[in-house]
Each structure stands twice: as structure tokens, then as C-alpha cells.
Protein backbone atom coordinates (compact mmCIF):
# COMPACT_ATOMS: atom_id res chain seq x y z
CA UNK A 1 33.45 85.16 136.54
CA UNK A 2 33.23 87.56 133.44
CA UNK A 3 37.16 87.70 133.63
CA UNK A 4 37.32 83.80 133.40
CA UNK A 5 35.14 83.31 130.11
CA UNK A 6 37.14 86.82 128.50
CA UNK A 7 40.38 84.33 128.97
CA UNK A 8 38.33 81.53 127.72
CA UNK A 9 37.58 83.24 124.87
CA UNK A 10 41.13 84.23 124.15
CA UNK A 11 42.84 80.68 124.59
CA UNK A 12 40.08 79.45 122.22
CA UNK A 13 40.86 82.02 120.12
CA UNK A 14 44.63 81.69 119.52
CA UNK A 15 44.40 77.64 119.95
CA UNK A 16 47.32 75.92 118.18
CA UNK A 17 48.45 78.43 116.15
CA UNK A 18 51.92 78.56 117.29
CA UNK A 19 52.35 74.44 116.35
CA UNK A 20 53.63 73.63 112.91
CA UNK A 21 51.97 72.08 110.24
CA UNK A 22 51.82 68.79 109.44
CA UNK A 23 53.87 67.38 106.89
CA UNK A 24 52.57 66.45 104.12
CA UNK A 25 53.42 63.29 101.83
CA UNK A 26 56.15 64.30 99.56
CA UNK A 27 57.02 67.78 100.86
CA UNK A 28 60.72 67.80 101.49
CA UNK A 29 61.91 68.18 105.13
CA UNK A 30 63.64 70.80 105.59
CA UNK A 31 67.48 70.30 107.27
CA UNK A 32 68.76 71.95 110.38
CA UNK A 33 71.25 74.56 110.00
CA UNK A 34 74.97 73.89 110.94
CA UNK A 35 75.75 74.93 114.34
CA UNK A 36 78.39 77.69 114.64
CA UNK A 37 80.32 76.69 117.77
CA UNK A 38 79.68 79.68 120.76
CA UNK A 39 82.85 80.98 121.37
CA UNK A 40 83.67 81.79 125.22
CA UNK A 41 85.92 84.34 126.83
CA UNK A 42 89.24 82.30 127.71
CA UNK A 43 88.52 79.39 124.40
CA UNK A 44 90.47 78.05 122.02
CA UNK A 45 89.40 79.02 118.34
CA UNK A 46 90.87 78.51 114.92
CA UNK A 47 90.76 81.83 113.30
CA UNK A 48 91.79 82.34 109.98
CA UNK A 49 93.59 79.02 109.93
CA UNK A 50 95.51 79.83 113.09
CA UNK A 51 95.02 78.96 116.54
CA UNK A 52 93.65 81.41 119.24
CA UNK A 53 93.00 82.11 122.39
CA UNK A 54 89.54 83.90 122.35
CA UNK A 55 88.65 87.12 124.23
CA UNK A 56 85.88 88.61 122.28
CA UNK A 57 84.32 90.08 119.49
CA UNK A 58 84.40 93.54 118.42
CA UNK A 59 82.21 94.61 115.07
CA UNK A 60 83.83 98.13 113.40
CA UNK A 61 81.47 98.43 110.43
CA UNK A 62 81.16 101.79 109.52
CA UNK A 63 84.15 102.81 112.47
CA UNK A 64 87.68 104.83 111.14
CA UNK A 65 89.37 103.40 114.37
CA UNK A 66 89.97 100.40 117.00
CA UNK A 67 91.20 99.82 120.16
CA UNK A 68 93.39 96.77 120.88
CA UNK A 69 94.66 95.78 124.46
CA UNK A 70 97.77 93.45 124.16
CA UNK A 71 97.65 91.05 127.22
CA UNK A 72 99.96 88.06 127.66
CA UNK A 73 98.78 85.25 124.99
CA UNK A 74 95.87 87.07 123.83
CA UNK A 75 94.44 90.19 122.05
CA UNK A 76 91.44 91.83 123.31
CA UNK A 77 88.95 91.68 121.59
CA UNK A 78 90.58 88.55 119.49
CA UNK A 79 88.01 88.71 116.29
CA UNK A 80 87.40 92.14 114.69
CA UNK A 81 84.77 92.60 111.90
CA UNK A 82 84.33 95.12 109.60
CA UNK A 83 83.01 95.34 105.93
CA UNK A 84 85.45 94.25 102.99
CA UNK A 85 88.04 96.47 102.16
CA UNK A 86 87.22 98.62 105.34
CA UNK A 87 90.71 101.11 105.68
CA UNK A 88 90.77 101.45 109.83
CA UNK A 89 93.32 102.55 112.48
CA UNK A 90 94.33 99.94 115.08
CA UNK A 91 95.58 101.14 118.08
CA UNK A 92 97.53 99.14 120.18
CA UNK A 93 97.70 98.94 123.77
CA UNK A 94 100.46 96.50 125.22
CA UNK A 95 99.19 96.10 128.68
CA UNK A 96 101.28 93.01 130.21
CA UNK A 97 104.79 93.21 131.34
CA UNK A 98 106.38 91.20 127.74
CA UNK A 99 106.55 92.93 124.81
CA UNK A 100 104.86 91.70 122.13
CA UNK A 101 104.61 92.14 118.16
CA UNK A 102 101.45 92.78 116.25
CA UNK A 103 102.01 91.15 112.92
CA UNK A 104 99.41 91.17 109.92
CA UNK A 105 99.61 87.87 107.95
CA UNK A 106 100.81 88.34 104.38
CA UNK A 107 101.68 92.38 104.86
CA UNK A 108 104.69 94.89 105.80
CA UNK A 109 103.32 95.64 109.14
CA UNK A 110 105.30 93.46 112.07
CA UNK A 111 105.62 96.02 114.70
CA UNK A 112 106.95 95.28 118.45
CA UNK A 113 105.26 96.76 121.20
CA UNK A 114 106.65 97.29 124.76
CA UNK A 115 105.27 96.68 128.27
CA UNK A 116 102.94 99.72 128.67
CA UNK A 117 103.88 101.34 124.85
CA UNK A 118 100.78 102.17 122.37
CA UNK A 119 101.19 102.63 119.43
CA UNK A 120 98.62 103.18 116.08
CA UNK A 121 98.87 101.14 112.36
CA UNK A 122 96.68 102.14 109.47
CA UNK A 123 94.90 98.76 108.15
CA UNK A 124 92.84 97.63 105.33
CA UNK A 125 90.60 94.91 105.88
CA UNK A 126 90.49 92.32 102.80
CA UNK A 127 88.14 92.32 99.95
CA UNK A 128 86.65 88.87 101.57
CA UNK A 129 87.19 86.74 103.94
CA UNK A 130 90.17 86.78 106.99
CA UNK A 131 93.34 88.53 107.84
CA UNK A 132 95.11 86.61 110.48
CA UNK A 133 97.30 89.05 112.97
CA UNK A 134 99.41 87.51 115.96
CA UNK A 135 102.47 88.11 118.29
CA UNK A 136 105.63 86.34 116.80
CA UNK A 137 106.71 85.80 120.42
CA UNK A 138 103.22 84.07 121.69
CA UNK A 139 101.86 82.53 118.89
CA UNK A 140 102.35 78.87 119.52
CA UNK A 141 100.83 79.77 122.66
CA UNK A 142 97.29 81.03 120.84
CA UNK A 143 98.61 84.91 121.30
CA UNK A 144 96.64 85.45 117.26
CA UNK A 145 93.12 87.02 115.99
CA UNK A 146 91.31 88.08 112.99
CA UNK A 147 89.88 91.14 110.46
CA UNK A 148 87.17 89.00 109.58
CA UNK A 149 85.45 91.21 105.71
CA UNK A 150 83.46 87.88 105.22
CA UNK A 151 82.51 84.14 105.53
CA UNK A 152 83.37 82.56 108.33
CA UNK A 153 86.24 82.85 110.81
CA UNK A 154 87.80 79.81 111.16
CA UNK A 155 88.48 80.43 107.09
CA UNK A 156 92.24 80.40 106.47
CA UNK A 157 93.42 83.91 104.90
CA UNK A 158 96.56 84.79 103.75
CA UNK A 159 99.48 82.60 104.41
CA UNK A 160 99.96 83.61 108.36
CA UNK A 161 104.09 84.97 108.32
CA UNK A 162 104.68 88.48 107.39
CA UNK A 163 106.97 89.92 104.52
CA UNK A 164 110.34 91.00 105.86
């Protein structure tokens, strides 16, 4: 019996406290946020202004180095972020039986990469925003993924070819 009024107490206690206000006449209404869309293992995204096939997320702030496993129409993990202007070494890990290129977007670096090769680029993540990197043999098929340094992903960066 003792026990019962004790939780009696307490739920009298705490009553509504955990409702919101009321509004009151003239106080603005404050808007939702924008949903970001959840992206799933196996989705298409736009990234950078270039269409993906997703297969995760991998954040590098404060990291000198990443791992990147090259698998046929996709990049593992597909959106890497990392603070603006963030110097890093990729290393790449072409683990399907095609090779593939990794190719930054705007830069020098379009390197092929046999079945079973790894290999290791020095990269510099942008002062803001994206840096779109893809396989020039896959990437109609979604075989592309980001440096996101800021703002959202879908964000087009540089112009997605790379200088020959």
C-alpha cells in the first residue's frame, strides 16, 4: 500500500510536464524542419550533382588516411566526410573482377585500378562543399561518391570530368 501512494505521489508530481505549451494568440508557429532523405545501403543518391549508388558513410575528421573498397558499380563507403581543406590518403582497394578508375572531379588524379590491385592517392578535401569521385567505366551505372567539407551532399561540386 505505502508503495502505491509513493507512485501516486510521483505521477502527481511530474503531471504534464512533458506536453507543450499552448499557443498563444500571435506567437508565430514555428515550421518543421526539411527532411533529409535516409539513405539505405544498395540506394540511389545524387551526390555532388552526380548519380550514385549508395553503400555508406564514412566520417574522417581529424583522420590522415581512408580505406576504399572498389566493388562493381559502387565504392564502399560511397560518401566520405571530413573537415574543409582536410589533406588525406585514400587507399584503394579494387575488389571485383573489372578494373575500374578512381577519378576526382575537376583534378589530375584519374587513376585505373585492376581486379585485386591497391593502390594509395594523396587528396585534399575542398574548402566547402563536395568533390565528386567516380569510375569512368561505371559511372552511368551509379559507380560515383563524394568528399563532402560542407553543406549538403546532393550539392553539385566541381564540374564532374577530370583534367587530362
Amino acid at each position: 500500500m505505502g508503495l502505491i501512494v509513493v507512485l501516486i505521489s510521483v505521477l502527481s508530481l511530474t503531471g504534464c510536464s512533458g506536453d507543450p505549451e499552448p499557443a498563444r494568440s500571435g506567437a508565430a508557429t514555428p515550421k518543421p524542419a526539411k527532411a533529409t532523405p535516409t539513405l539505405q545501403i544498395g540506394s540511389k543518391a545524387e551526390l555532388a550533382g552526380v548519380r550514385a549508388n549508395y553503400h555508406g558513410t564514412k566520417d574522417i575528421t581529424g583522420a590522415r588516411k581512408v580505406s576504399i573498397e572498389i566493388e562493381d558499380n559502387y565504392f564502399s563507403p560511397t560518401v566520405i566526410k571530413g573537415t574543409p581543406g582536410q589533406r588525406i590518403v585514400v587507399s584503394l582497394e579494387n575488389e571485383s573482377q573489372s578494373p575500374h578508375t578512381f577519378t576526382i572531379a575537376g583534378t589530375y588524379i584519374d587513376m585505373q585500378i585492376q581486379p585485386g590491385g591497391i593502390s594509395e592517392v594523396p587528396v585534399r578535401l575542398p574548402k566547402s562543399g563536395n568533390l565528386s569521385f567516380f569510375c569512368t567505366f561505371q559511372k552511368k551505372n551509379g559507380m560515383a561518391g563524394v568528399f563532402n567539407a560542407s553543406g549538403p551532399i546532393d550539392k553539385p561540386g566541381p564540374k564532374a570530368t577530370a583534367r587530362r
